[in-house]
C-alpha atoms as a PDB file:
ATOM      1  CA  UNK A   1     112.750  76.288 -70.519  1.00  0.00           C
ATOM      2  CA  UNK A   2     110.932  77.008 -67.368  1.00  0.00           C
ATOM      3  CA  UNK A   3     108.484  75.168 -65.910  1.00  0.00           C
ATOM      4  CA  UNK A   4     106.104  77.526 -65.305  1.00  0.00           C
ATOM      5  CA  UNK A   5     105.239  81.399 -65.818  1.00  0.00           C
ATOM      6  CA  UNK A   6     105.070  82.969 -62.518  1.00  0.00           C
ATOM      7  CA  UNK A   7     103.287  85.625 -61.387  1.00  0.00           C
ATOM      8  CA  UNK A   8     102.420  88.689 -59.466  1.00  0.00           C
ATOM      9  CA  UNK A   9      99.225  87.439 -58.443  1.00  0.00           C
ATOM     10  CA  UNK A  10      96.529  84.692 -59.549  1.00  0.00           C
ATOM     11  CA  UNK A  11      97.468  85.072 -63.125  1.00  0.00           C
ATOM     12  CA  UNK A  12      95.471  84.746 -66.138  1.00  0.00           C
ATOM     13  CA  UNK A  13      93.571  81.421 -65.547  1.00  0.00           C
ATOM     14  CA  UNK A  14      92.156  80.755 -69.209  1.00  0.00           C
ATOM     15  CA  UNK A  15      95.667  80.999 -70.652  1.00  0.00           C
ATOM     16  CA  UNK A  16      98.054  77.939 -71.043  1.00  0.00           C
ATOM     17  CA  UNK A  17     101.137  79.464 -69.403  1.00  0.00           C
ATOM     18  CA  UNK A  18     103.662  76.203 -68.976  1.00  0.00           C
ATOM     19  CA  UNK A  19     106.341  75.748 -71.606  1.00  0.00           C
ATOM     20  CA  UNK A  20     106.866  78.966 -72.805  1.00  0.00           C
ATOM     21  CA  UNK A  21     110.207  78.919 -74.102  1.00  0.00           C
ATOM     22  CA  UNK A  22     111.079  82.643 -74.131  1.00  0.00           C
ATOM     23  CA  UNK A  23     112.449  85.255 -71.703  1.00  0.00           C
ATOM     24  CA  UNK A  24     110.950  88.743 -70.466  1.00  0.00           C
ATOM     25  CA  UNK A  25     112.828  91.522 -69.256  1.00  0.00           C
ATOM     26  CA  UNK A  26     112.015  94.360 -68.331  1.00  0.00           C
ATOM     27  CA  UNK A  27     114.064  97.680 -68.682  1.00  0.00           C
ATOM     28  CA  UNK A  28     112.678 100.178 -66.058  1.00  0.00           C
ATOM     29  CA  UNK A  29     113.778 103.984 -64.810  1.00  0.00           C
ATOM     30  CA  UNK A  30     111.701 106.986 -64.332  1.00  0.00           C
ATOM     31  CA  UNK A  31     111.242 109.792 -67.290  1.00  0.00           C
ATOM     32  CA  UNK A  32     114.047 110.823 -69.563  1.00  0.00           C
ATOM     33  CA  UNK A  33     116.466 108.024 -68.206  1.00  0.00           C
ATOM     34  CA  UNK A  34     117.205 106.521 -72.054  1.00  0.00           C
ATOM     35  CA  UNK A  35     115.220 103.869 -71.854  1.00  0.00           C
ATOM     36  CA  UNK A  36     114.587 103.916 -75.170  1.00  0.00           C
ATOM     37  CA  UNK A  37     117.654 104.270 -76.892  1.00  0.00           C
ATOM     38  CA  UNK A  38     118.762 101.421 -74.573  1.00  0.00           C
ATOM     39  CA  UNK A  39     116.478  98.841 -75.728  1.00  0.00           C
ATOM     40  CA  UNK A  40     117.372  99.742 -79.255  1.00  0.00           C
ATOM     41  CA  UNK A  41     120.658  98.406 -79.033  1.00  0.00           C
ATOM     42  CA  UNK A  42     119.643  95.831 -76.831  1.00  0.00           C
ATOM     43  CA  UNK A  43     117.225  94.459 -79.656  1.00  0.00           C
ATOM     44  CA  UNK A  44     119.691  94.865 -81.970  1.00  0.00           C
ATOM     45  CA  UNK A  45     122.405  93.183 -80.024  1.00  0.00           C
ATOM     46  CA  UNK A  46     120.024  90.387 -79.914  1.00  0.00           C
ATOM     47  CA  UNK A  47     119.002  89.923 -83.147  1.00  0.00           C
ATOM     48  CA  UNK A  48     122.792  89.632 -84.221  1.00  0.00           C
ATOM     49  CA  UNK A  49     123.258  86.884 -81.406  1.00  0.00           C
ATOM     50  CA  UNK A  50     120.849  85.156 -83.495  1.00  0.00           C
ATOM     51  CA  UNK A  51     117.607  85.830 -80.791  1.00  0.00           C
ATOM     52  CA  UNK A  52     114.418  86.337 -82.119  1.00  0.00           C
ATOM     53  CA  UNK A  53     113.105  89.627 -79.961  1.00  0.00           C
ATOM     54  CA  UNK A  54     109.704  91.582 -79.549  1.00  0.00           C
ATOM     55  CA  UNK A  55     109.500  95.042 -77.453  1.00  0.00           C
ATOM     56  CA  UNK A  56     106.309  96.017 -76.252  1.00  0.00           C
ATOM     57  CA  UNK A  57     105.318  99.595 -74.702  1.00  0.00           C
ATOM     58  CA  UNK A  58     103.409 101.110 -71.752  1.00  0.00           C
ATOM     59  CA  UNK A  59     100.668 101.909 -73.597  1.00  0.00           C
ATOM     60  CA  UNK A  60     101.315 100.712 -76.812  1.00  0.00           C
ATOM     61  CA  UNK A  61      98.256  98.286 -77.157  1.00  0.00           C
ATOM     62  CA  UNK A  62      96.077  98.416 -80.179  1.00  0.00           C
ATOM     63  CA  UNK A  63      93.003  98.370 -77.547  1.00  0.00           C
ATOM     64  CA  UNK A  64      94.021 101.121 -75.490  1.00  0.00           C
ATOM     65  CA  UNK A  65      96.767 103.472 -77.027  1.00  0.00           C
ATOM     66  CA  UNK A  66      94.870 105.803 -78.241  1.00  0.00           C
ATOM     67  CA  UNK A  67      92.660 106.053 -75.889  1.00  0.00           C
ATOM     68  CA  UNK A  68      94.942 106.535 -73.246  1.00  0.00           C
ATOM     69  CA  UNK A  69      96.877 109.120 -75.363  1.00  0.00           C
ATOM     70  CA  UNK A  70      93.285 111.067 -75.894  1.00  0.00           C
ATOM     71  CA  UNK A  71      92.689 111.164 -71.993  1.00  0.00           C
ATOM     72  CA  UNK A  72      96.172 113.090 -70.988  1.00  0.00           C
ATOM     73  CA  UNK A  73      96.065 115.135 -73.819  1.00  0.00           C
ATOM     74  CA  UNK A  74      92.361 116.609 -72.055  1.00  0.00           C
ATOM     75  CA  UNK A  75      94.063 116.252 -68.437  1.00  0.00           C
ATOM     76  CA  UNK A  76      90.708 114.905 -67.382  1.00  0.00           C
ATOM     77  CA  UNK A  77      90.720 111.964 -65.844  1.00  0.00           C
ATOM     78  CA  UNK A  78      91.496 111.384 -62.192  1.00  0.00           C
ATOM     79  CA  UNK A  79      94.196 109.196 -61.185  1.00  0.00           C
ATOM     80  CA  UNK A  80      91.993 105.765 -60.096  1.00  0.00           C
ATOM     81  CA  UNK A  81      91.007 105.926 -63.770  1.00  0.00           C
ATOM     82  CA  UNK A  82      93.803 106.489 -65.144  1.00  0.00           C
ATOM     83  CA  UNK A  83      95.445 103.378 -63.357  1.00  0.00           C
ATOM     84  CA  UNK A  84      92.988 101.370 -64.471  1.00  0.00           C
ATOM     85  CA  UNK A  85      93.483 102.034 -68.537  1.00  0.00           C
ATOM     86  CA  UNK A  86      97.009 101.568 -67.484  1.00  0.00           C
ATOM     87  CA  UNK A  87      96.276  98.131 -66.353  1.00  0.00           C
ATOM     88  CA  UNK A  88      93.644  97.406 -69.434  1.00  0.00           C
ATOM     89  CA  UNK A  89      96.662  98.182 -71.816  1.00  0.00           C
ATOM     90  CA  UNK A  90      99.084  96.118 -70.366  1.00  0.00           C
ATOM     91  CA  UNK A  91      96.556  93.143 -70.247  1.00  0.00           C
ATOM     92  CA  UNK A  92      95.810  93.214 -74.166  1.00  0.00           C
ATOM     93  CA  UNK A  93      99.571  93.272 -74.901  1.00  0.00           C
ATOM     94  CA  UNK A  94      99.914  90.701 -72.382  1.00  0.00           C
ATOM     95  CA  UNK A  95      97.400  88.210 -73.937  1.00  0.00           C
ATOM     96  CA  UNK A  96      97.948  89.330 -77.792  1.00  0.00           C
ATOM     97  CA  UNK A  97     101.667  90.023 -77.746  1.00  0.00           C
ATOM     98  CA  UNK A  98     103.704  89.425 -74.460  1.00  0.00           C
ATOM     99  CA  UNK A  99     102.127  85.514 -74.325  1.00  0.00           C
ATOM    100  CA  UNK A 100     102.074  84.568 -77.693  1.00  0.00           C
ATOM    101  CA  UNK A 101     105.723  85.966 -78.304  1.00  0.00           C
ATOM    102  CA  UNK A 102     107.009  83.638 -75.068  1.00  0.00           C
ATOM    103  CA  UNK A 103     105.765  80.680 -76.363  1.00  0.00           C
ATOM    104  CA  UNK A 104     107.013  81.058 -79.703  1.00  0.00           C
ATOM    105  CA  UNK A 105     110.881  81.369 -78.006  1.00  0.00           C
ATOM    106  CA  UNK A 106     111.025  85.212 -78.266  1.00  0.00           C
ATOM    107  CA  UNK A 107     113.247  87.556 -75.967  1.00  0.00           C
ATOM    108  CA  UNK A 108     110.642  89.871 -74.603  1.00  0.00           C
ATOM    109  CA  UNK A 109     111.634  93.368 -73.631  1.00  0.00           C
ATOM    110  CA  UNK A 110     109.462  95.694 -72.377  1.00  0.00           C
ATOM    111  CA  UNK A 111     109.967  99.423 -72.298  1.00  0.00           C
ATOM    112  CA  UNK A 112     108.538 100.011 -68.716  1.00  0.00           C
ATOM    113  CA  UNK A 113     106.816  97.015 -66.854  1.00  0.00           C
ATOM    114  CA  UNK A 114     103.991  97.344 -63.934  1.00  0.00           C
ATOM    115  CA  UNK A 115     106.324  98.868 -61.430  1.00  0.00           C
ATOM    116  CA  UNK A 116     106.040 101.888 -63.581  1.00  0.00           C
ATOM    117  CA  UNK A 117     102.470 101.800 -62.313  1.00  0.00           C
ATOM    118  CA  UNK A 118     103.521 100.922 -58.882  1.00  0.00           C
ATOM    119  CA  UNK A 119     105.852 103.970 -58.550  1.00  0.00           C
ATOM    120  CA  UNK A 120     103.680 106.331 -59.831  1.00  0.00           C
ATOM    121  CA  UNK A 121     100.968 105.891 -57.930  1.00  0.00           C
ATOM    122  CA  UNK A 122     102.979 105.276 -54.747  1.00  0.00           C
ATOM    123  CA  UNK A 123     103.785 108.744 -55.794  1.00  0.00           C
ATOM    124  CA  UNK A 124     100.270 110.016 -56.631  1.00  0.00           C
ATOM    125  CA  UNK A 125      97.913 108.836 -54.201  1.00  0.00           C
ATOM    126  CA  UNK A 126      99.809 106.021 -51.029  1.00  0.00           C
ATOM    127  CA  UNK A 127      96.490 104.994 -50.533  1.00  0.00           C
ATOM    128  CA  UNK A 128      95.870 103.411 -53.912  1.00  0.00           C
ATOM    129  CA  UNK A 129      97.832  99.766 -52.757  1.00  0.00           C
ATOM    130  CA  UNK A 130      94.956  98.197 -54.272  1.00  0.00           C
ATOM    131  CA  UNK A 131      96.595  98.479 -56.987  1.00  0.00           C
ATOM    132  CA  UNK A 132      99.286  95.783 -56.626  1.00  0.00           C
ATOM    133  CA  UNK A 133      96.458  93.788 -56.604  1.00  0.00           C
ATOM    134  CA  UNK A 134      95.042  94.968 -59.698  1.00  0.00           C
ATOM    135  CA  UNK A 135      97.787  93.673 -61.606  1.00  0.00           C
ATOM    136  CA  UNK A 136      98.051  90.324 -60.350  1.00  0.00           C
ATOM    137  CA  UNK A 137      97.665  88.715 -64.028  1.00  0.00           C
ATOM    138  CA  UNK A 138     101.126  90.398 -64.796  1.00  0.00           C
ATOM    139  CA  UNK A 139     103.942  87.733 -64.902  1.00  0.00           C
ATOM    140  CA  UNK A 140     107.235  87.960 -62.880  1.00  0.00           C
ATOM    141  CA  UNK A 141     109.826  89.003 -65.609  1.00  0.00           C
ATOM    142  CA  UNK A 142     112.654  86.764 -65.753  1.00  0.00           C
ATOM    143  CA  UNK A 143     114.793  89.813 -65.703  1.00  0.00           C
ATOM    144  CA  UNK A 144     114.349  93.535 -64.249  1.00  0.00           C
ATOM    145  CA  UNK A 145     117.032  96.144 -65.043  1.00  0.00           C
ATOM    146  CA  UNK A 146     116.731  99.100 -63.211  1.00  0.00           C
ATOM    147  CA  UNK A 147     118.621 102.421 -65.183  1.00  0.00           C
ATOM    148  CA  UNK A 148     118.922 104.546 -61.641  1.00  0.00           C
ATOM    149  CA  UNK A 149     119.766 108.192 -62.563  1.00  0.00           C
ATOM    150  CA  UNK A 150     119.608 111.514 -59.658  1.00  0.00           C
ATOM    151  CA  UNK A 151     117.634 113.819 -60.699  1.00  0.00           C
ATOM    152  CA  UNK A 152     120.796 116.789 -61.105  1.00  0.00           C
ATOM    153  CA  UNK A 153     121.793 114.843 -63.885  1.00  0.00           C
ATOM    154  CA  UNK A 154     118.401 114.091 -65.056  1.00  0.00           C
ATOM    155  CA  UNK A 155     117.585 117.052 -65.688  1.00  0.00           C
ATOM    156  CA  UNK A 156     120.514 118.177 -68.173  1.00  0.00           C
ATOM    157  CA  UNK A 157     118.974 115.338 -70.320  1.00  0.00           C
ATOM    158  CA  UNK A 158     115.424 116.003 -70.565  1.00  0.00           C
ATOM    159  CA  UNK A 159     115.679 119.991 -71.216  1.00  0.00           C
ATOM    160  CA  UNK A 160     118.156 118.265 -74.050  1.00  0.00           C
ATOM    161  CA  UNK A 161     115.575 115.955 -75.372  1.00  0.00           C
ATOM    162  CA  UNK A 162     112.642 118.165 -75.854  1.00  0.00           C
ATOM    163  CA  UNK A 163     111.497 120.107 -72.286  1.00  0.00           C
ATOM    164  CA  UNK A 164     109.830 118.711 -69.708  1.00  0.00           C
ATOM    165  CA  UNK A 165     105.940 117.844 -70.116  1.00  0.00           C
ATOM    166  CA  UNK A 166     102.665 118.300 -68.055  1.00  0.00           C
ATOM    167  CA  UNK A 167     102.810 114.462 -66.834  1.00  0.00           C
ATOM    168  CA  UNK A 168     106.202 114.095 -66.258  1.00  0.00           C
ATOM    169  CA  UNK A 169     106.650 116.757 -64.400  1.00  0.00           C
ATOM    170  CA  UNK A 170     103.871 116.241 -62.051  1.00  0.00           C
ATOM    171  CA  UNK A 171     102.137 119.178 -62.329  1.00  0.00           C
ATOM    172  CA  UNK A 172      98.542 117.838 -61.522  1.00  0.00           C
ATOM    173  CA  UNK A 173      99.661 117.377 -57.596  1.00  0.00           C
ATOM    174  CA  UNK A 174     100.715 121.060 -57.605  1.00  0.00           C
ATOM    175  CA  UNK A 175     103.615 120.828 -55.828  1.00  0.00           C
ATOM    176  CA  UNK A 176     104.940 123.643 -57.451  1.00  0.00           C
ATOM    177  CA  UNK A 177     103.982 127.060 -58.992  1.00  0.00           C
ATOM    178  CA  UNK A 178     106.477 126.241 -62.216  1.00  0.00           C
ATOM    179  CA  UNK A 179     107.196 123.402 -64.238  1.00  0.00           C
ATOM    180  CA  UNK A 180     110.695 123.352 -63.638  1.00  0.00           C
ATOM    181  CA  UNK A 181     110.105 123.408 -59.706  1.00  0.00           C
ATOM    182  CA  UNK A 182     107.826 121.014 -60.063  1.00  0.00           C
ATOM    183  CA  UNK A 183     109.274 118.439 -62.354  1.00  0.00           C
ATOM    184  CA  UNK A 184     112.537 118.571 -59.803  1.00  0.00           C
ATOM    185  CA  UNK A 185     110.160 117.444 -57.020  1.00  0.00           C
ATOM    186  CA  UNK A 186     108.001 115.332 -58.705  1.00  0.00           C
ATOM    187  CA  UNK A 187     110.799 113.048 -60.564  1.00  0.00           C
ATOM    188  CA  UNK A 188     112.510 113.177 -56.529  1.00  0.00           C
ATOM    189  CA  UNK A 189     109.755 111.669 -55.544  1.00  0.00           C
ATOM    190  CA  UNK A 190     109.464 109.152 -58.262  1.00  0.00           C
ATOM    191  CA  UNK A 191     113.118 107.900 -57.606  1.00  0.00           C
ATOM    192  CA  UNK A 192     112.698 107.290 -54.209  1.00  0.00           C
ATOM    193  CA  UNK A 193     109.714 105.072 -55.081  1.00  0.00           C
ATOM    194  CA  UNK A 194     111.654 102.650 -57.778  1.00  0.00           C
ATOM    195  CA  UNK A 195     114.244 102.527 -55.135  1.00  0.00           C
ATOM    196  CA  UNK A 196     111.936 101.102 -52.595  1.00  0.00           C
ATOM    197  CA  UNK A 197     111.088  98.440 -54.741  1.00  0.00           C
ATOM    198  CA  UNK A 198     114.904  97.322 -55.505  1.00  0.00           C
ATOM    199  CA  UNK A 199     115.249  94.919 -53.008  1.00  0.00           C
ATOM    200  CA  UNK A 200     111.558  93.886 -53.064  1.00  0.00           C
ATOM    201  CA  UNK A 201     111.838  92.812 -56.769  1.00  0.00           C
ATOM    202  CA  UNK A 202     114.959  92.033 -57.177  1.00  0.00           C
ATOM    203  CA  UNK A 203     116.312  94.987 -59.558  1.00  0.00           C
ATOM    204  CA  UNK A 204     119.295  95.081 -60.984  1.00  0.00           C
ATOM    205  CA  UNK A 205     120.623  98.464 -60.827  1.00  0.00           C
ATOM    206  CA  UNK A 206     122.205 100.142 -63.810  1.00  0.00           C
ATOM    207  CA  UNK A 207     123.993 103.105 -63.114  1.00  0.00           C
ATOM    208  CA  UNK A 208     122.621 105.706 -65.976  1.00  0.00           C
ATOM    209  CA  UNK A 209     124.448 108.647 -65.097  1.00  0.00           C
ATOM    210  CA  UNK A 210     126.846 107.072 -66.870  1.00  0.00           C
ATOM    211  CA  UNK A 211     127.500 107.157 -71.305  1.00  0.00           C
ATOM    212  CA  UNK A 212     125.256 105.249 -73.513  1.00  0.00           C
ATOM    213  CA  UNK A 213     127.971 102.215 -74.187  1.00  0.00           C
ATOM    214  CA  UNK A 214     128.703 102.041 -70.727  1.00  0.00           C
ATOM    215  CA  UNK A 215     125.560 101.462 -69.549  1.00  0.00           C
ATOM    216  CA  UNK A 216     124.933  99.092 -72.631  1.00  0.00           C
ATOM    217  CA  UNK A 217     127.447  97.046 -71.530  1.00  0.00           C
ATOM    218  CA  UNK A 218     126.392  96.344 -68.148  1.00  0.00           C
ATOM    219  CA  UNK A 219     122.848  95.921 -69.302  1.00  0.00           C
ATOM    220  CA  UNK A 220     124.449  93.088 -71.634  1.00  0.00           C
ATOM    221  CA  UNK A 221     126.003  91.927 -68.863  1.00  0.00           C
ATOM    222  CA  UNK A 222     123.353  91.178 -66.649  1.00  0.00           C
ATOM    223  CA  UNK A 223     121.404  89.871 -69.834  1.00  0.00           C
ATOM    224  CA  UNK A 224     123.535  87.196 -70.771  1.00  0.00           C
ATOM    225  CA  UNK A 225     123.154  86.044 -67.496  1.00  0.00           C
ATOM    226  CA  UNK A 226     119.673  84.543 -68.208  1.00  0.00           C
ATOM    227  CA  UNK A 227     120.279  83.822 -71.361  1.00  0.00           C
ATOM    228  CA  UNK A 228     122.080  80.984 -70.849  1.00  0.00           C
ATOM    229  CA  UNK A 229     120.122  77.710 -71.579  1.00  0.00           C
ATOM    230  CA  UNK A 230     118.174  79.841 -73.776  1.00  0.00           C
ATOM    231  CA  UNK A 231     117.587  77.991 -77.350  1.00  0.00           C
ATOM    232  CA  UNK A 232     118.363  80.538 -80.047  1.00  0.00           C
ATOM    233  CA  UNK A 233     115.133  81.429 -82.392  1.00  0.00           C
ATOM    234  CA  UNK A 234     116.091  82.357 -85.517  1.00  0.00           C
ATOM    235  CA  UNK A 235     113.302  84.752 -87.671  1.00  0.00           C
ATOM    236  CA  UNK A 236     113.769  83.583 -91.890  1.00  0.00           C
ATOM    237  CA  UNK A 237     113.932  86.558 -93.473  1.00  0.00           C
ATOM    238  CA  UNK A 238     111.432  87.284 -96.496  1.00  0.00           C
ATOM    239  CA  UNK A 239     112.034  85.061 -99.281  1.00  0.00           C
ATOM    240  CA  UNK A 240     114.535  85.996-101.675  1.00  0.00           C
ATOM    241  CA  UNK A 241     113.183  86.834-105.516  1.00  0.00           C
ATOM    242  CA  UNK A 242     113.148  83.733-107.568  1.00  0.00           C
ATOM    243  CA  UNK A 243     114.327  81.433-105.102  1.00  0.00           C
ATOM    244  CA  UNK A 244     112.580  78.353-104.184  1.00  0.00           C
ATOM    245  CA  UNK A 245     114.578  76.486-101.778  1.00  0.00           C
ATOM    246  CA  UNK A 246     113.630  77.821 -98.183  1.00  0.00           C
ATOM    247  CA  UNK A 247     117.433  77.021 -97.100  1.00  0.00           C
ATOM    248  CA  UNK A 248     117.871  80.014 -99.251  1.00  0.00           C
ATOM    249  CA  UNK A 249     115.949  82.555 -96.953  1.00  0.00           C
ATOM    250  CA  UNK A 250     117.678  81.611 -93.768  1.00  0.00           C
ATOM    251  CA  UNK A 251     121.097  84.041 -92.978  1.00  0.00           C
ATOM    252  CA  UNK A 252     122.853  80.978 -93.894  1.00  0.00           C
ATOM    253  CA  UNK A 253     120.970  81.155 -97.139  1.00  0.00           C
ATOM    254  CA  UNK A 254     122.325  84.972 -97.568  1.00  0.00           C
ATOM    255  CA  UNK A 255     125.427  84.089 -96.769  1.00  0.00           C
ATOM    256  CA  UNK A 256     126.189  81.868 -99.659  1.00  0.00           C
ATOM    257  CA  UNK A 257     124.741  84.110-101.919  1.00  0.00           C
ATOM    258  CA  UNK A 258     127.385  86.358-100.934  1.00  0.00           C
ATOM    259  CA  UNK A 259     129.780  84.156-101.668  1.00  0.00           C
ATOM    260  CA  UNK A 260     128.415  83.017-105.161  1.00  0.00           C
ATOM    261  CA  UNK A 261     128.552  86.763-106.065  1.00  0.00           C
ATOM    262  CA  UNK A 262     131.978  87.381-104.341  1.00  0.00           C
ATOM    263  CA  UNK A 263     132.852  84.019-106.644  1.00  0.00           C
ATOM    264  CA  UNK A 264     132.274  85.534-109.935  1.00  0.00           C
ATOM    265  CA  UNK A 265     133.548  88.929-108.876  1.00  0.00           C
ATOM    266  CA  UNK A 266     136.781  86.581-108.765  1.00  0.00           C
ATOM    267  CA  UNK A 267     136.260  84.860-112.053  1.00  0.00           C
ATOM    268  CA  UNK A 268     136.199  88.164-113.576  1.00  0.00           C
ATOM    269  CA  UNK A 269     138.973  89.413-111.861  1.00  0.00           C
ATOM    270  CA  UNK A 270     141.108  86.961-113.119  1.00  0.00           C
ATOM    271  CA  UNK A 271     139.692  86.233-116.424  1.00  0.00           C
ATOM    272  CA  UNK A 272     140.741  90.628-116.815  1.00  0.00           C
ATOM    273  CA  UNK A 273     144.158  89.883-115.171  1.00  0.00           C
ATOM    274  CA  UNK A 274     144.889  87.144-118.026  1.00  0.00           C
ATOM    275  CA  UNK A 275     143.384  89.286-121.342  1.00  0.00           C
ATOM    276  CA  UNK A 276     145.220  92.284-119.836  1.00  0.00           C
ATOM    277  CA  UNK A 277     148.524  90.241-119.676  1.00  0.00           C
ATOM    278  CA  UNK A 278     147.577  88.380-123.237  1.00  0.00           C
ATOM    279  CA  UNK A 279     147.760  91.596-124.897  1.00  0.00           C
ATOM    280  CA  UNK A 280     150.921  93.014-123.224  1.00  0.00           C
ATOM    281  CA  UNK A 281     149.161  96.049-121.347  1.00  0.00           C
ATOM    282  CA  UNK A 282     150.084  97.322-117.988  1.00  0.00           C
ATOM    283  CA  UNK A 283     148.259  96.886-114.818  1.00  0.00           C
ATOM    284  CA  UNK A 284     146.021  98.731-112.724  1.00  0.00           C
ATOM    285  CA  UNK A 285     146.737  98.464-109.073  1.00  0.00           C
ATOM    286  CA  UNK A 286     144.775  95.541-107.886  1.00  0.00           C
ATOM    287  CA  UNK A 287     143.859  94.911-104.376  1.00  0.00           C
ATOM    288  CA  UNK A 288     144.980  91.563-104.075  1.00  0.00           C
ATOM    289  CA  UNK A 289     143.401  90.474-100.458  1.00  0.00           C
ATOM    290  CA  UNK A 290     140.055  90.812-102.491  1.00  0.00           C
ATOM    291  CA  UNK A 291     141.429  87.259-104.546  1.00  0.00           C
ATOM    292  CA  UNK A 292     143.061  85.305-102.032  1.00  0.00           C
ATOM    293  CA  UNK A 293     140.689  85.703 -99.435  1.00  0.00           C
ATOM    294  CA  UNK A 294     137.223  84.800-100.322  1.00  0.00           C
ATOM    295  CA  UNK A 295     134.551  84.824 -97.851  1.00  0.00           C
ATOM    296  CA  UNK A 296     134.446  81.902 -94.872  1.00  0.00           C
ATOM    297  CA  UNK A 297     131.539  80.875 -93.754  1.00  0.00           C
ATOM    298  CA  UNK A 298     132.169  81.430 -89.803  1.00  0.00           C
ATOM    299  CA  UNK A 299     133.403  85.360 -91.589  1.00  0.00           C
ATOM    300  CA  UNK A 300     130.814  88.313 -89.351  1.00  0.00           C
ATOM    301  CA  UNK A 301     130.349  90.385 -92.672  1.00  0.00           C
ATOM    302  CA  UNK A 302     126.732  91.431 -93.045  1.00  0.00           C
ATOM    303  CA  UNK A 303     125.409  92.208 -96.880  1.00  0.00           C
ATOM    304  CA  UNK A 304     125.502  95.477 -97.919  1.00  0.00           C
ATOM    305  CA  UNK A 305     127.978  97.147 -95.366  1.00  0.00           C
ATOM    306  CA  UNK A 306     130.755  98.883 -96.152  1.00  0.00           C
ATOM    307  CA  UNK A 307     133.343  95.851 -95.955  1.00  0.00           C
ATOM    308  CA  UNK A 308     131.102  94.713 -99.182  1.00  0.00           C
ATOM    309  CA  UNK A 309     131.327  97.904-101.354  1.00  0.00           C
ATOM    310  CA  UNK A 310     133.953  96.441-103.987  1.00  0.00           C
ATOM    311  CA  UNK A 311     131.469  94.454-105.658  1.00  0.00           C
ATOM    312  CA  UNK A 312     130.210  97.538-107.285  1.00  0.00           C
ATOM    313  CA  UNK A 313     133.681  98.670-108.293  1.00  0.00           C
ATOM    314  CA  UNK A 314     135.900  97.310-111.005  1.00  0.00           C
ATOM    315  CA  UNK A 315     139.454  96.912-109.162  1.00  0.00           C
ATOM    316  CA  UNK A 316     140.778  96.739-112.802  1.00  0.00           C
ATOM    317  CA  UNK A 317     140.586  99.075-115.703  1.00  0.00           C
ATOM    318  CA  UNK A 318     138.660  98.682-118.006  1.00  0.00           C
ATOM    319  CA  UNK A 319     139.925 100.909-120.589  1.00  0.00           C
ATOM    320  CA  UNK A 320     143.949 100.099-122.169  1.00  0.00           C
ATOM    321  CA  UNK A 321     146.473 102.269-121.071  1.00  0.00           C
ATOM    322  CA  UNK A 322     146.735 105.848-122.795  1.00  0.00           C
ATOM    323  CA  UNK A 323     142.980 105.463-123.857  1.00  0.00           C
ATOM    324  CA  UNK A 324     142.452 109.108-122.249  1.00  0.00           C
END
């Protein structure tokens, strides 16, 4: 547990920010990078580890989200304003989710943290360093992984994903009298500014150019890292129908459900195997390793994959021989 949250500037003074038991890391990487699909499997990964996990957005706050979506859609806004809703966004998930979430032992993961908004407007306007300043009540993430990508192989990706749009290409600084011209400058530019900030921040640098496991990997890599003397939190899942005892809800809980049922799949098994041999009839071909090897407790089978499909099948017949 740390001792206390630090951060980029004076903080948030009215909020109690010492104990919180939880991590925050931040995945970061300019437009297109797989971002995204990365912190999919990275929550997923998690939750299987037996972490309890959040991810919050840039822009994804129920104060601002809209609002923010509204003012690029009308391209109307200059860019002090816009850096400002920015900044109002990520303080509402900050106090409502990002806090909260911490002190409750949650991994944290945010999709884009405030160097986003450093980079950017770095990019869009040098002068606006005021802006560092600005968000001072952001915390320093315990973690900050950095997917680096040039923009030749960038590109291939985003044309793949859906085109390139208005903001990410950059078109309101008119560097360009096409999109395409434009976006290659623009996202050039944008590079160069997370890569500034490497050393400042301490990134760790993820090299996306290359496949979606690989970069995984090292992204669980560097994870793990800080994860340490991290106490697991385990979410119960909803309670199960009819059952009372909350030890049932828990994955323990699931698990010997599981085995009850995989317990009387058994019983039946056998109970066939000794009628079928009672009355002198033949056999069906019966996958043994379903009856000698019921389920451990330390077994990694989840409920309802595929390893779980014979419960719905009757490994014996159930008609005699000849019936057809």
């Amino acid at each position: 547990m740390r001792e206390e949250l630090k951060f980029f500037g004076e903080g948030l003074p009215y909020l109690k920010t010492s104990g919180l038991k939880g991590k925050l890391i931040a995945v970061e990487g300019t437009d297109g990078v797989g971002r995204s699909t990365q912190i999919d499997l990275l929550e997923e990964w998690l939750q299987v580890q037996g972490y309890a996990v959040i991810v919050s957005g840039w822009t994804r706050s129920n104060l601002m989200s809209r609002s923010i979506e509204m003012a690029k859609n009308g391209n109307i806004l200059n860019r002090m304003t816009f850096s400002l809703l920015y900044a109002t966004d990520f303080a509402d998930r900050l106090e409502n989710q990002i806090i909260p979430a911490l002190r409750s032992g949650y991994i944290v993961i945010m999709d884009r943290y405030v160097y986003t908004a450093f980079a950017r407007d770095a990019v869009r306007d040098p002068e606006m360093k005021w802006i560092h300043d600005v968000f001072g009540f952001a915390p320093i993430p315990d973690l900050v992984c950095y997917l680096r990508i040039d923009v030749e192989n960038l590109i291939p990706r985003v044309i793949e994903s859906g085109g390139m749009n208005y903001w990410e290409s950059g078109v309101d600084l008119h560097l360009a009298d096409n999109i395409f011209d434009s976006f290659k400058k623009y996202q050039k530019m944008l590079i160069d500014s997370y890569d500034n900030m490497v050393e400042t921040y301490n990134f760790k640098v993820v090299d996306a150019r290359q496949n979606v496991m690989e970069v995984q990997r090292d992204l669980r890599k560097n994870i793990e890292e800080i994860l340490k003397d991290t106490t697991k939190t385990i979410v119960s899942l909803p309670p199960m129908p009819g059952k009372e005892n909350k030890s049932e809800n828990s994955g323990m809980g699931i698990l010997k459900e599981i085995n009850k049922k995989l317990q009387a799949v058994e019983n039946q098994i056998t109970q066939r195997i000794d009628g079928v041999r009672a009355a002198g009839e033949e056999l069906a071909v019966l996958p043994l390793e379903l009856i000698n090897s019921p389920l451990k407790a330390d077994d990694k089978v989840l409920p309802f994959s595929g390893a779980m499909s014979f419960l719905n099948q009757s490994p014996v017949s159930s008609e005699p021989t000849g019936s057809k």
